[in-house]
PDB file of N, CA and C in Angstrom:
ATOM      1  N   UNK A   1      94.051 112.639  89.464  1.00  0.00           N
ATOM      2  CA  UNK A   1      94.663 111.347  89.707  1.00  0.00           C
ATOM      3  C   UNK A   1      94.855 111.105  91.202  1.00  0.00           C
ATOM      4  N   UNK A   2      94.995 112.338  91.840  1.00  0.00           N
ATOM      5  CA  UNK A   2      95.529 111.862  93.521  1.00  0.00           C
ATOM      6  C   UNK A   2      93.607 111.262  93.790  1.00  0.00           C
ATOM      7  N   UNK A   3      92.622 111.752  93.589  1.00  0.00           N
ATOM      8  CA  UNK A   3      91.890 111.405  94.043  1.00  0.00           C
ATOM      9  C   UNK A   3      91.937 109.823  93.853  1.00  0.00           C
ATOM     10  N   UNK A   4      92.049 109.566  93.295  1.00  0.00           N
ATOM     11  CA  UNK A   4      91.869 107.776  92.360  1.00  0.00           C
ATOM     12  C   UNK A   4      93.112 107.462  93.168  1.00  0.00           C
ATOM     13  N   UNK A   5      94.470 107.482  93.426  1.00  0.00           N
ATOM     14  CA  UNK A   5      95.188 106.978  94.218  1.00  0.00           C
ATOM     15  C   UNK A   5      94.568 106.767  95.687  1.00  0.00           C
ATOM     16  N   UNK A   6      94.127 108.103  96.435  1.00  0.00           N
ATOM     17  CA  UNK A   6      93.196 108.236  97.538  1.00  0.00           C
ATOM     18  C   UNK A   6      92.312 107.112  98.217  1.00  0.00           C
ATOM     19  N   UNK A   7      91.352 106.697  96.707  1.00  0.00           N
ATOM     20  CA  UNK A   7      90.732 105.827  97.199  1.00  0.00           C
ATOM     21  C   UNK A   7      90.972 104.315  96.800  1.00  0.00           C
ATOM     22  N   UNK A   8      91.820 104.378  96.238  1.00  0.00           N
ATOM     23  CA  UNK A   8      92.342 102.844  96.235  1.00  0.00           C
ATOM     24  C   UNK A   8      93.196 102.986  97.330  1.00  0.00           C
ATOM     25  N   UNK A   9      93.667 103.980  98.081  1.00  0.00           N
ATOM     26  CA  UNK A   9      94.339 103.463  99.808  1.00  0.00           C
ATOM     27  C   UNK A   9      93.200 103.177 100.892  1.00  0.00           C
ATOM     28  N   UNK A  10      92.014 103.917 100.762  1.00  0.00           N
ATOM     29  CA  UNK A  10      91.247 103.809 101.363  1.00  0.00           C
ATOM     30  C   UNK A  10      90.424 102.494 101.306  1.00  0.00           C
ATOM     31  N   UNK A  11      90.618 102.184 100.085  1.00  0.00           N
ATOM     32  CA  UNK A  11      89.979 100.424 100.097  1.00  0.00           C
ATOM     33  C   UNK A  11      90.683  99.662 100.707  1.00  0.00           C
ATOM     34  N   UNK A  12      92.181 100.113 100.212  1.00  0.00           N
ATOM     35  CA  UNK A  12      93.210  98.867 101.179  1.00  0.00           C
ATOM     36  C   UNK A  12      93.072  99.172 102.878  1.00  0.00           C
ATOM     37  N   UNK A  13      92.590 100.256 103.393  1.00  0.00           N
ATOM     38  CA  UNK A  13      92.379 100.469 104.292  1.00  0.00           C
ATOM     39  C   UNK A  13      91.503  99.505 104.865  1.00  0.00           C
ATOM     40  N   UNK A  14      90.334  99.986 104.081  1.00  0.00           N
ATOM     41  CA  UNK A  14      88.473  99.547 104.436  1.00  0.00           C
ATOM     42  C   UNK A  14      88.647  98.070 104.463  1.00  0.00           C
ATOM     43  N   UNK A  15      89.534  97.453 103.611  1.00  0.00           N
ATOM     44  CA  UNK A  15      89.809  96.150 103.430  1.00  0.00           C
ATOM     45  C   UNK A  15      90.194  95.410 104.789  1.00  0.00           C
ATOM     46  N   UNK A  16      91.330  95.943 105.702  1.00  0.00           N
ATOM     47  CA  UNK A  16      91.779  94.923 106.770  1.00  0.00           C
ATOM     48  C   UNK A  16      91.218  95.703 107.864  1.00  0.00           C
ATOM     49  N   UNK A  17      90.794  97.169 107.672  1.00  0.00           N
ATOM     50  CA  UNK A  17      89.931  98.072 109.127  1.00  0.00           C
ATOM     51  C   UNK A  17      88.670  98.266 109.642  1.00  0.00           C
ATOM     52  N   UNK A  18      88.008  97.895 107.637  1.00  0.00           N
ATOM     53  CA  UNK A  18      86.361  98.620 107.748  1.00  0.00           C
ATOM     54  C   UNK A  18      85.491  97.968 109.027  1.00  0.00           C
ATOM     55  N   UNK A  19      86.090  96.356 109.511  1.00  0.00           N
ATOM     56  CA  UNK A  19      84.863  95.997 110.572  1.00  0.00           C
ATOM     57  C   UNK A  19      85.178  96.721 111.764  1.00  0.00           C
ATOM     58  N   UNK A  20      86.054  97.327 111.700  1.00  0.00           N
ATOM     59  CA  UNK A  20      86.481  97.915 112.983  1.00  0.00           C
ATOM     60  C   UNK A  20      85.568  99.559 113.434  1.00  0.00           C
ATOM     61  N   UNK A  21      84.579  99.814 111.898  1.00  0.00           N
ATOM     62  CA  UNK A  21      84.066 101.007 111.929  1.00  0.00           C
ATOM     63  C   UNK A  21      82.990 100.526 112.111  1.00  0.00           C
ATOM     64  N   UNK A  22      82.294 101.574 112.718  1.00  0.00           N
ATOM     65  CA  UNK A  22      80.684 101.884 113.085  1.00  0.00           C
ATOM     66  C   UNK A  22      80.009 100.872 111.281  1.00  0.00           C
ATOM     67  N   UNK A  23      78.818 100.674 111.741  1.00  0.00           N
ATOM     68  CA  UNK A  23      78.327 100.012 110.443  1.00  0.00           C
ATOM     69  C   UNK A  23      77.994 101.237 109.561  1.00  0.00           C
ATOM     70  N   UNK A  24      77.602 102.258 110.342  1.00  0.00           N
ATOM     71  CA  UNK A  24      77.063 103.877 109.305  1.00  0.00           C
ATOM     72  C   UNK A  24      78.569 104.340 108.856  1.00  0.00           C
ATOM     73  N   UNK A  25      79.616 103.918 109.161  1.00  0.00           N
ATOM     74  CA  UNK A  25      81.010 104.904 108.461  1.00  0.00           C
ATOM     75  C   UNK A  25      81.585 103.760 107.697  1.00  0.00           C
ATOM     76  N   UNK A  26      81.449 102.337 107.892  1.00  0.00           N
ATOM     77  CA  UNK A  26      81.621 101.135 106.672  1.00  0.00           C
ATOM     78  C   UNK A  26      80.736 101.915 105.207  1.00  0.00           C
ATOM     79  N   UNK A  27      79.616 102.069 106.077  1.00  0.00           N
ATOM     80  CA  UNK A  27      78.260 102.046 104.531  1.00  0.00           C
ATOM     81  C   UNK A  27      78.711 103.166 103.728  1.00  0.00           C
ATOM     82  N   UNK A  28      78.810 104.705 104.354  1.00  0.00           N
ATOM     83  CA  UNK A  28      79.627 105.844 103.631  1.00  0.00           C
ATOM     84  C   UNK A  28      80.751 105.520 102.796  1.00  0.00           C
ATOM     85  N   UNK A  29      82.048 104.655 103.982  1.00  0.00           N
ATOM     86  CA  UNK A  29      83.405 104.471 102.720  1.00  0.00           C
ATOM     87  C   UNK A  29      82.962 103.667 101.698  1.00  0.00           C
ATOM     88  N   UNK A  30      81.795 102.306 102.207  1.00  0.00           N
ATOM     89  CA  UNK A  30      81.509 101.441 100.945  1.00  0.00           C
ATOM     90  C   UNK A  30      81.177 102.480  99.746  1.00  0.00           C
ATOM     91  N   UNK A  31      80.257 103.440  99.671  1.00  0.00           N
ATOM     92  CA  UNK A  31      79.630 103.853  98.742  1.00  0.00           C
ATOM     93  C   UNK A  31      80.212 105.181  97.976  1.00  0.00           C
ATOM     94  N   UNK A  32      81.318 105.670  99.077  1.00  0.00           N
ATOM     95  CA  UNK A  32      82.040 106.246  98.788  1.00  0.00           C
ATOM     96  C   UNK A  32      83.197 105.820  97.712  1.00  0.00           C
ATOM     97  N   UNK A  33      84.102 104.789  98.039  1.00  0.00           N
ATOM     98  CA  UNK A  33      85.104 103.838  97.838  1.00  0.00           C
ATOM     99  C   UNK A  33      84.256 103.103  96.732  1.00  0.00           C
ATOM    100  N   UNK A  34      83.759 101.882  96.474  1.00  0.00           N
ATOM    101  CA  UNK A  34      83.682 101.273  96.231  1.00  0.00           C
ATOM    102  C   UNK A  34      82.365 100.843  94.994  1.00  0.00           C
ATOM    103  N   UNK A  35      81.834 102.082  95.458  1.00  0.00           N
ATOM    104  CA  UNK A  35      80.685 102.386  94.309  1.00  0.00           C
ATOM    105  C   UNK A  35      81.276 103.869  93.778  1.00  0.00           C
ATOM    106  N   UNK A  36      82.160 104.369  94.092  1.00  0.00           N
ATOM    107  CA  UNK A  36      82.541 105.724  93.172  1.00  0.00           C
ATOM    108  C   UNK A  36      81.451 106.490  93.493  1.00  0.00           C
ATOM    109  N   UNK A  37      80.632 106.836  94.531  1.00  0.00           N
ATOM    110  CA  UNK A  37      79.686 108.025  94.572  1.00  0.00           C
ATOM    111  C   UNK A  37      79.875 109.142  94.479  1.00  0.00           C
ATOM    112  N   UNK A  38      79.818 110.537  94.662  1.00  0.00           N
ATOM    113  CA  UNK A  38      80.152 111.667  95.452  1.00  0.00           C
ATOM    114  C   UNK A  38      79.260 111.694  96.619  1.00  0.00           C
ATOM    115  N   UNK A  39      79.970 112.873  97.138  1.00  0.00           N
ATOM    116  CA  UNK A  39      79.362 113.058  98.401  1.00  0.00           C
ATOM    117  C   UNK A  39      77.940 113.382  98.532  1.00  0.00           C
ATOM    118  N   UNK A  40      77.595 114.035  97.427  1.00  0.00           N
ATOM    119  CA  UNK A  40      76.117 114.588  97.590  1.00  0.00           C
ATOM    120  C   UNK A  40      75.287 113.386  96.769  1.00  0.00           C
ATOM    121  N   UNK A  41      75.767 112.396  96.137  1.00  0.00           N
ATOM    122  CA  UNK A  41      74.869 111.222  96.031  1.00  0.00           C
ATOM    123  C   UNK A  41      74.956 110.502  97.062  1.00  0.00           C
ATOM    124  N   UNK A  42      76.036 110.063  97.591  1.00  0.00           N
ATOM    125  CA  UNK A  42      75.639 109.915  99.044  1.00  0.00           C
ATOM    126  C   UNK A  42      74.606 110.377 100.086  1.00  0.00           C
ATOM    127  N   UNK A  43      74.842 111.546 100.005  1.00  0.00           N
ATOM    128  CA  UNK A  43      73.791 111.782 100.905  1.00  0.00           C
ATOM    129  C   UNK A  43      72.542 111.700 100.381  1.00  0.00           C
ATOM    130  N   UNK A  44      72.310 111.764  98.771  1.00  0.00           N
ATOM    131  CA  UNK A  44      70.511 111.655  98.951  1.00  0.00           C
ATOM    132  C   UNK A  44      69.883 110.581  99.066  1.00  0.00           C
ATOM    133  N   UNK A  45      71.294 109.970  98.738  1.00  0.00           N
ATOM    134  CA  UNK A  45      71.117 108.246  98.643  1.00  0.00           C
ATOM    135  C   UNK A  45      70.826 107.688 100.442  1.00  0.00           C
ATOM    136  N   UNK A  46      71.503 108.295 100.974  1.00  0.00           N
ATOM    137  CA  UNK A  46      71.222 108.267 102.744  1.00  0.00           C
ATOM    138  C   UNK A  46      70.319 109.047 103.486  1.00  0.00           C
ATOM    139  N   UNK A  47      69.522 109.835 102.284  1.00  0.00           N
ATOM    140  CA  UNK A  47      68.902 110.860 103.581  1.00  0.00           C
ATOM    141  C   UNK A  47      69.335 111.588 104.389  1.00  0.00           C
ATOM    142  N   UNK A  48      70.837 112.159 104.157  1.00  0.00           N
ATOM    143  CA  UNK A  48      71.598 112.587 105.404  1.00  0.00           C
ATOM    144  C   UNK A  48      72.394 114.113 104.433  1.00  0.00           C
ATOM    145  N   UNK A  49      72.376 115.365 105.004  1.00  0.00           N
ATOM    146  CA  UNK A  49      73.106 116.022 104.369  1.00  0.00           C
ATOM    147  C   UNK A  49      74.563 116.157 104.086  1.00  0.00           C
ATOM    148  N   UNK A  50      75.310 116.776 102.656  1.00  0.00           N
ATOM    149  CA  UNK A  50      75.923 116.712 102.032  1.00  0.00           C
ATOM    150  C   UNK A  50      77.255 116.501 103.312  1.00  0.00           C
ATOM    151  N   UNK A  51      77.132 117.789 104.425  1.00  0.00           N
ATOM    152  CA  UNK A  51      78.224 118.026 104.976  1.00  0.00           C
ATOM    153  C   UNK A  51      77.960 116.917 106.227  1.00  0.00           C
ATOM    154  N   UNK A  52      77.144 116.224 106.428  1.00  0.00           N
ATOM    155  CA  UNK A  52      77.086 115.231 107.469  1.00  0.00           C
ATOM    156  C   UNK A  52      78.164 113.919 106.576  1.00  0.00           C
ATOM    157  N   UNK A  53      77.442 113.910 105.311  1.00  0.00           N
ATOM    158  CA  UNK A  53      78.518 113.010 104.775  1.00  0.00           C
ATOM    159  C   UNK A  53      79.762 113.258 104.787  1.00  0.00           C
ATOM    160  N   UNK A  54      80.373 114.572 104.643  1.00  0.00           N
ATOM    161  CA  UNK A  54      82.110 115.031 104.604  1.00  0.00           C
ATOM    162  C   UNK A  54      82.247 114.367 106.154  1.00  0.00           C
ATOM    163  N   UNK A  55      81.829 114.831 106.774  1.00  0.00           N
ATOM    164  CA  UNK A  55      81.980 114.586 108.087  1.00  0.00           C
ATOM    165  C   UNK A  55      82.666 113.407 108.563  1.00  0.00           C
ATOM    166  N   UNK A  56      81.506 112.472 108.124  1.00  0.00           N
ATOM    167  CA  UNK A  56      81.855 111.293 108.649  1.00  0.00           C
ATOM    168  C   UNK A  56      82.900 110.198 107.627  1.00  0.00           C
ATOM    169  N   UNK A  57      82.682 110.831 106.621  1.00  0.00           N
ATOM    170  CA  UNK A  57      83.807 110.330 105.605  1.00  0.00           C
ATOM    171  C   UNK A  57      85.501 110.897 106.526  1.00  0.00           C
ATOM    172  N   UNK A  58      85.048 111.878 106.899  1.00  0.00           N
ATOM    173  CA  UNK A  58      86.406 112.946 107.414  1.00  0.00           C
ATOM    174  C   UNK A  58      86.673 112.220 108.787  1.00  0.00           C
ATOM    175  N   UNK A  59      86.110 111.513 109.629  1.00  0.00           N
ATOM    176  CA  UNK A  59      85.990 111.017 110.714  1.00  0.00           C
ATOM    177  C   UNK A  59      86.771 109.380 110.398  1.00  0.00           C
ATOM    178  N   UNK A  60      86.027 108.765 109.775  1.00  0.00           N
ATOM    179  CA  UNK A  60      86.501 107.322 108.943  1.00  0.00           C
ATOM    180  C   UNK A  60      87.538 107.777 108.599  1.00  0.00           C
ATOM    181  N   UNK A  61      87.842 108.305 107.260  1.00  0.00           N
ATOM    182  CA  UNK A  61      89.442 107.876 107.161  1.00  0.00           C
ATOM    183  C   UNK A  61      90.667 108.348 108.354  1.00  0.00           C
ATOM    184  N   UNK A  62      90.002 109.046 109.354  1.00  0.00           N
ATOM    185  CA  UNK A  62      91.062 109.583 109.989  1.00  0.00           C
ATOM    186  C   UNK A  62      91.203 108.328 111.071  1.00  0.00           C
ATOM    187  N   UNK A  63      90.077 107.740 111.477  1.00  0.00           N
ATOM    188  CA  UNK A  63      90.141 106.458 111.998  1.00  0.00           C
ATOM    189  C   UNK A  63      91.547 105.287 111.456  1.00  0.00           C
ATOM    190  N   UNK A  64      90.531 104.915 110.016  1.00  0.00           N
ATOM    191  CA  UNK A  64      91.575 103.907 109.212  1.00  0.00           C
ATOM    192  C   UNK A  64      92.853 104.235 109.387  1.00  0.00           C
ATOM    193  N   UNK A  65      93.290 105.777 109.032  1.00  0.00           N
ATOM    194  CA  UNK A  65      94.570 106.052 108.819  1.00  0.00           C
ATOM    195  C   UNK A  65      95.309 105.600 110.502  1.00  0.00           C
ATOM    196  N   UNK A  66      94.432 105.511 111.740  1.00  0.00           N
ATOM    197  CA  UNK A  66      94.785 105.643 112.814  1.00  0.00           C
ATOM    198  C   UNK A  66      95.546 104.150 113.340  1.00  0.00           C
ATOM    199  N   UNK A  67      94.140 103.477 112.815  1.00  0.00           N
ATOM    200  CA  UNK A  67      94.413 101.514 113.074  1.00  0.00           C
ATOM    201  C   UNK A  67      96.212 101.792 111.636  1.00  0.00           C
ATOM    202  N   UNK A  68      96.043 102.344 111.162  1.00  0.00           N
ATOM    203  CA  UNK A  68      97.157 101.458 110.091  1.00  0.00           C
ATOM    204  C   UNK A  68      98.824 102.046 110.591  1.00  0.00           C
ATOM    205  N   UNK A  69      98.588 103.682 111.273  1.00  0.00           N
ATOM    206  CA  UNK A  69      99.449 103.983 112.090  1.00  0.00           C
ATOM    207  C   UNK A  69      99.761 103.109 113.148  1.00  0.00           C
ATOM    208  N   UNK A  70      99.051 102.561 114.004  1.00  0.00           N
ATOM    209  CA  UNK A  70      98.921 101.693 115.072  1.00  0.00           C
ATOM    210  C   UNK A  70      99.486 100.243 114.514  1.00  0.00           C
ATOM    211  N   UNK A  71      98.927  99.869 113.571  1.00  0.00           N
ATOM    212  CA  UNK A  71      98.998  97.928 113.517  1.00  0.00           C
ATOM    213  C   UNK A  71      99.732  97.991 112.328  1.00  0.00           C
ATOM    214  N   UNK A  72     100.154  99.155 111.388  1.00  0.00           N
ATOM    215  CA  UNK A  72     100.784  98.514 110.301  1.00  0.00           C
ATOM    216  C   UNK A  72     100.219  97.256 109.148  1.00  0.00           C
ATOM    217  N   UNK A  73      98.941  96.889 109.276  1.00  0.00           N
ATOM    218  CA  UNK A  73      98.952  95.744 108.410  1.00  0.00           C
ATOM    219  C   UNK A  73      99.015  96.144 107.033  1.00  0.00           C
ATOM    220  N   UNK A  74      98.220  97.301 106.472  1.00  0.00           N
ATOM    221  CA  UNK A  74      98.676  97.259 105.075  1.00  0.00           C
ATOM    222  C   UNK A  74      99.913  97.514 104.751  1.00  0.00           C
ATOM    223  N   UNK A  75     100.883  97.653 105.582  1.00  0.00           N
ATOM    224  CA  UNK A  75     102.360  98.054 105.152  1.00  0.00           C
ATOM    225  C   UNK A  75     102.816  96.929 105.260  1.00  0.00           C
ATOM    226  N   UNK A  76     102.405  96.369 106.378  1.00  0.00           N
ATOM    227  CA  UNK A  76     102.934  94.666 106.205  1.00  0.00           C
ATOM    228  C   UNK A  76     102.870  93.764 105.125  1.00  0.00           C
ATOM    229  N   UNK A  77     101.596  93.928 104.797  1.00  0.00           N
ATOM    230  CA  UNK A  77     100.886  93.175 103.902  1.00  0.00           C
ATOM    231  C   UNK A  77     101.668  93.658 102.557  1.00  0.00           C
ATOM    232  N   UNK A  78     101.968  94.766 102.351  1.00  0.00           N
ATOM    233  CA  UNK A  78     102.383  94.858 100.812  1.00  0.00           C
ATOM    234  C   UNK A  78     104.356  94.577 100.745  1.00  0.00           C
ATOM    235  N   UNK A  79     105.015  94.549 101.993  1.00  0.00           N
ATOM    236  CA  UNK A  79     106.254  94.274 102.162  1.00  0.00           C
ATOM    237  C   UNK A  79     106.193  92.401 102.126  1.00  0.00           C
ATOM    238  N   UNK A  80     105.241  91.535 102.612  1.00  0.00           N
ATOM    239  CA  UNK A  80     104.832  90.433 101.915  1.00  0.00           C
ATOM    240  C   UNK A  80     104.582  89.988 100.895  1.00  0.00           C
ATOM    241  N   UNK A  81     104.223  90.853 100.213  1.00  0.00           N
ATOM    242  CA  UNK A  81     103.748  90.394  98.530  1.00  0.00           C
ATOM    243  C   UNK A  81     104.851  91.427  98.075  1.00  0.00           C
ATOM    244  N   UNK A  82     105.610  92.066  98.008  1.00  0.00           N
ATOM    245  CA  UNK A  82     106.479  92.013  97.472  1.00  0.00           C
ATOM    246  C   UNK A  82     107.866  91.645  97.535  1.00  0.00           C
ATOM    247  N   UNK A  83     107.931  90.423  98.897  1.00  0.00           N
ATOM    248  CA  UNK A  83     109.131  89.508  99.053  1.00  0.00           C
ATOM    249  C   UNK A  83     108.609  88.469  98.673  1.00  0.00           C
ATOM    250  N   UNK A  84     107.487  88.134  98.486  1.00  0.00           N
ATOM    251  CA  UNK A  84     107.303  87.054  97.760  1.00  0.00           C
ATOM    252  C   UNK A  84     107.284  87.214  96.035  1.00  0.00           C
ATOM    253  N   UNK A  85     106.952  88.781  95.588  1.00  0.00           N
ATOM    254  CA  UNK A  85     107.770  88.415  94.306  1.00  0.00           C
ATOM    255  C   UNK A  85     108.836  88.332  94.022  1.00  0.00           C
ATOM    256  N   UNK A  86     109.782  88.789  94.788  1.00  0.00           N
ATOM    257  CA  UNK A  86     111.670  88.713  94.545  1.00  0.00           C
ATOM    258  C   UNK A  86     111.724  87.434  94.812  1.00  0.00           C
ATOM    259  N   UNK A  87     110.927  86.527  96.107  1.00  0.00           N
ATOM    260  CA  UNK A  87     111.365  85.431  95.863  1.00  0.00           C
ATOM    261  C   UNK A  87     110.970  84.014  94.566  1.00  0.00           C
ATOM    262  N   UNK A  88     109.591  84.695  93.699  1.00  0.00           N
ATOM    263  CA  UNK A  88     109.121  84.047  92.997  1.00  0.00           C
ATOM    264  C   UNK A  88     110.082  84.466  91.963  1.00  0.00           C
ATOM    265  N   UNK A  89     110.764  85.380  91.536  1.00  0.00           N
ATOM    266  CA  UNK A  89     111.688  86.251  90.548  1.00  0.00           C
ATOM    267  C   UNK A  89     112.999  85.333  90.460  1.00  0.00           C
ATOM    268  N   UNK A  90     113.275  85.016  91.702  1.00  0.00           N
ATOM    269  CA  UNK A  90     114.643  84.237  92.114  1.00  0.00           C
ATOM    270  C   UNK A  90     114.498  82.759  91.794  1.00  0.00           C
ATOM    271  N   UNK A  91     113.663  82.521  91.968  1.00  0.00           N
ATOM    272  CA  UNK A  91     113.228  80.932  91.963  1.00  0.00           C
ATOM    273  C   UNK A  91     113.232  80.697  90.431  1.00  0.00           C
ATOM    274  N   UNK A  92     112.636  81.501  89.572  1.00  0.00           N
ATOM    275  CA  UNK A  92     112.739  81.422  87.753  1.00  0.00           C
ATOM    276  C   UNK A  92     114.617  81.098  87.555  1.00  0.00           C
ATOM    277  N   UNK A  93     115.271  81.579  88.104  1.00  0.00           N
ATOM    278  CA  UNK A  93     116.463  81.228  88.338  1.00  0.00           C
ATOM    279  C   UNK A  93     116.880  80.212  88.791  1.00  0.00           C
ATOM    280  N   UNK A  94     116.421  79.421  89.248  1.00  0.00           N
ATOM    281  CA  UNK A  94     117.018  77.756  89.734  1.00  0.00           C
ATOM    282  C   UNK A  94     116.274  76.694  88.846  1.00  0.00           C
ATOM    283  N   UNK A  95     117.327  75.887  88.354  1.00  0.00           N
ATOM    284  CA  UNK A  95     117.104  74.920  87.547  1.00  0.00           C
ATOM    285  C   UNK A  95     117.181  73.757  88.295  1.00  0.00           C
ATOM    286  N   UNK A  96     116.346  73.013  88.908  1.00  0.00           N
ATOM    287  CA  UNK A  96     116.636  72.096  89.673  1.00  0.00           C
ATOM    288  C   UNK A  96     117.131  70.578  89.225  1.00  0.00           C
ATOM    289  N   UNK A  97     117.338  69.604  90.026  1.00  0.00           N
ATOM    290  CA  UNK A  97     117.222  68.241  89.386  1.00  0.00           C
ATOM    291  C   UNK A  97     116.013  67.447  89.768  1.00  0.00           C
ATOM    292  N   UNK A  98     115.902  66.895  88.796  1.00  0.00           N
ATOM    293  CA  UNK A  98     114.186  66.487  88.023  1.00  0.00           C
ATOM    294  C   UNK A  98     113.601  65.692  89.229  1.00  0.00           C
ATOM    295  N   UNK A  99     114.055  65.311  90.360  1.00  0.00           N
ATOM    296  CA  UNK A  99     113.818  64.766  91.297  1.00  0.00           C
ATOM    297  C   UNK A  99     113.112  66.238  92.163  1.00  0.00           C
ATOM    298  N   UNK A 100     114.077  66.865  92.150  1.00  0.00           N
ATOM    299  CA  UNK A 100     113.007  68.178  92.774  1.00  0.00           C
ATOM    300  C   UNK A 100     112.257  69.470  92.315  1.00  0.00           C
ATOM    301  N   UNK A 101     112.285  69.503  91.456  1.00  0.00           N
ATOM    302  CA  UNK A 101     111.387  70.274  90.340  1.00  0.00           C
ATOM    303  C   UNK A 101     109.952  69.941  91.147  1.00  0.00           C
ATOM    304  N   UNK A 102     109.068  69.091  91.519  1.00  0.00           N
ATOM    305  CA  UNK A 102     107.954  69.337  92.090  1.00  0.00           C
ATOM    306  C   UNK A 102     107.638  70.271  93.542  1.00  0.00           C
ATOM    307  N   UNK A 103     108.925  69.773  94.308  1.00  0.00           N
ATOM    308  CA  UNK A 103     109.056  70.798  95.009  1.00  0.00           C
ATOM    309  C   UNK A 103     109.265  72.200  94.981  1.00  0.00           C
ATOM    310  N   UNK A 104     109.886  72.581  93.524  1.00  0.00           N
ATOM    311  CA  UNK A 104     110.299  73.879  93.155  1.00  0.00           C
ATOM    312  C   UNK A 104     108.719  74.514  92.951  1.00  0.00           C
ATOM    313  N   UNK A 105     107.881  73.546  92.161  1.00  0.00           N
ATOM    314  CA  UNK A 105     106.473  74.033  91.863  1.00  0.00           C
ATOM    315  C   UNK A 105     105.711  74.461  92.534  1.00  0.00           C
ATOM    316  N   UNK A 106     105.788  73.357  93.502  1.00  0.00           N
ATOM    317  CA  UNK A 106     105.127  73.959  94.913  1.00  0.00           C
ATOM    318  C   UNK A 106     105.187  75.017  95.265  1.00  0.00           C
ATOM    319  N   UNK A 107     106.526  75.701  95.615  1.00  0.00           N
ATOM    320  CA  UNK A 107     106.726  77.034  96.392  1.00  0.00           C
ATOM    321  C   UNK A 107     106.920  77.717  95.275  1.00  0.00           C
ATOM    322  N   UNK A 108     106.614  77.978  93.676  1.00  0.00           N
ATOM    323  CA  UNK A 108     106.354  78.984  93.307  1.00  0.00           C
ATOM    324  C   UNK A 108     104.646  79.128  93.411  1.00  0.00           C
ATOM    325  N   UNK A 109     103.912  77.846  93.391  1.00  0.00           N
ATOM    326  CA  UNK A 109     102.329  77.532  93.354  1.00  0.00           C
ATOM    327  C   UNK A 109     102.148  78.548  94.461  1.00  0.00           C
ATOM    328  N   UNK A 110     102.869  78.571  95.916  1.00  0.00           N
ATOM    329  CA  UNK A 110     102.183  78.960  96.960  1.00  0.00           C
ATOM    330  C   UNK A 110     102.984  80.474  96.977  1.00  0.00           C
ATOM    331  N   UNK A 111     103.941  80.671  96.220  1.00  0.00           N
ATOM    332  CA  UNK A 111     104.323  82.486  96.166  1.00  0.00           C
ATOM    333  C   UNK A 111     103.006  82.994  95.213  1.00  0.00           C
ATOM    334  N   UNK A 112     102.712  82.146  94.244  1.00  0.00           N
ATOM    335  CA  UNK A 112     102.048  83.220  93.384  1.00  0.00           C
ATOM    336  C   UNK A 112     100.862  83.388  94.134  1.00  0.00           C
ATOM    337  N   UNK A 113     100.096  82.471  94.698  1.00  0.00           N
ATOM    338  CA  UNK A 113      98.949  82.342  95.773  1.00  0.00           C
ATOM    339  C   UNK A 113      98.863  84.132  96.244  1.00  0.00           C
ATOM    340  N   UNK A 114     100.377  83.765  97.391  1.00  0.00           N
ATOM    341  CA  UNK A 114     100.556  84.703  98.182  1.00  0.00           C
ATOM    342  C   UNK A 114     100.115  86.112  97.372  1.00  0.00           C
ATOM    343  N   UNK A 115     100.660  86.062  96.199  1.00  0.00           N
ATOM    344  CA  UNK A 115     100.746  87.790  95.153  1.00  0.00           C
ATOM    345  C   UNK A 115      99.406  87.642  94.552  1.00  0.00           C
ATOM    346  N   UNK A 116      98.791  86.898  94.441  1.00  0.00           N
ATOM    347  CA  UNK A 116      97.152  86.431  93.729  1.00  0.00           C
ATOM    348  C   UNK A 116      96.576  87.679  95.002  1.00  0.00           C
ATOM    349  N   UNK A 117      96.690  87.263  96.162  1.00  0.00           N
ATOM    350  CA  UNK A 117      95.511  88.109  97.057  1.00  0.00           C
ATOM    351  C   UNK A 117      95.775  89.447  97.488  1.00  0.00           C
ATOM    352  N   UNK A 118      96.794  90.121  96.862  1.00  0.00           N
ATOM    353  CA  UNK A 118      96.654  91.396  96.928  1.00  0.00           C
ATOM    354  C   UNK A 118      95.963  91.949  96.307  1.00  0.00           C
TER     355      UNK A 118
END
């Protein structure tokens, strides 16, 4: 199971960091991440040996992990979507008057938005 946790961080990673990687350590996490490969289909799939792939897999995430130490966005990003569900949670709680009920719609329309793109 940690592996499968692993790489669903590594997507959220690859997600707001991957352009920030070489296009050859995007293509590894893609196929790594995102097609479920192993390492040694990776590599035959790349032409490149097994431990060139650890490598640079080992190189990439230490990167990602580096930008997210540095910039915080996926920590940001998930402390956003989850104040926007307490505030979509809270809002089921106000009964408005019928004059503003469209407005109430609105800002649950644009919380759920917000929790849609995680």
């Amino acid at each position: 199971m940690a592996d499968m946790e692993e790489r669903v961080e590594l997507n959220y990673l690859l997600d707001f960091y991957g352009p920030l990687l070489t296009e050859h350590r995007q293509e590894l996490m893609r196929l790594y991440c995102e097609e479920d490969l192993s390492q040694q289909e990776i590599a035959d799939q790349l032409n490149i040996t097994r431990q060139g792939v650890f490598d640079t897999l080992a190189k990439a995430k230490r990167q990602l992990a580096g930008y997210e130490a540095k910039l915080g966005l996926v920590q940001r990003h998930r402390a956003q979507t989850e104040a926007a569900r307490a505030c979509l949670a809270a809002l089921a709680d106000v009964h408005p008057a019928e004059a503003d009920a469209p407005a109430l719609q609105r800002a649950r329309k644009a919380l759920e938005d917000i929790i849609a793109k995680d």
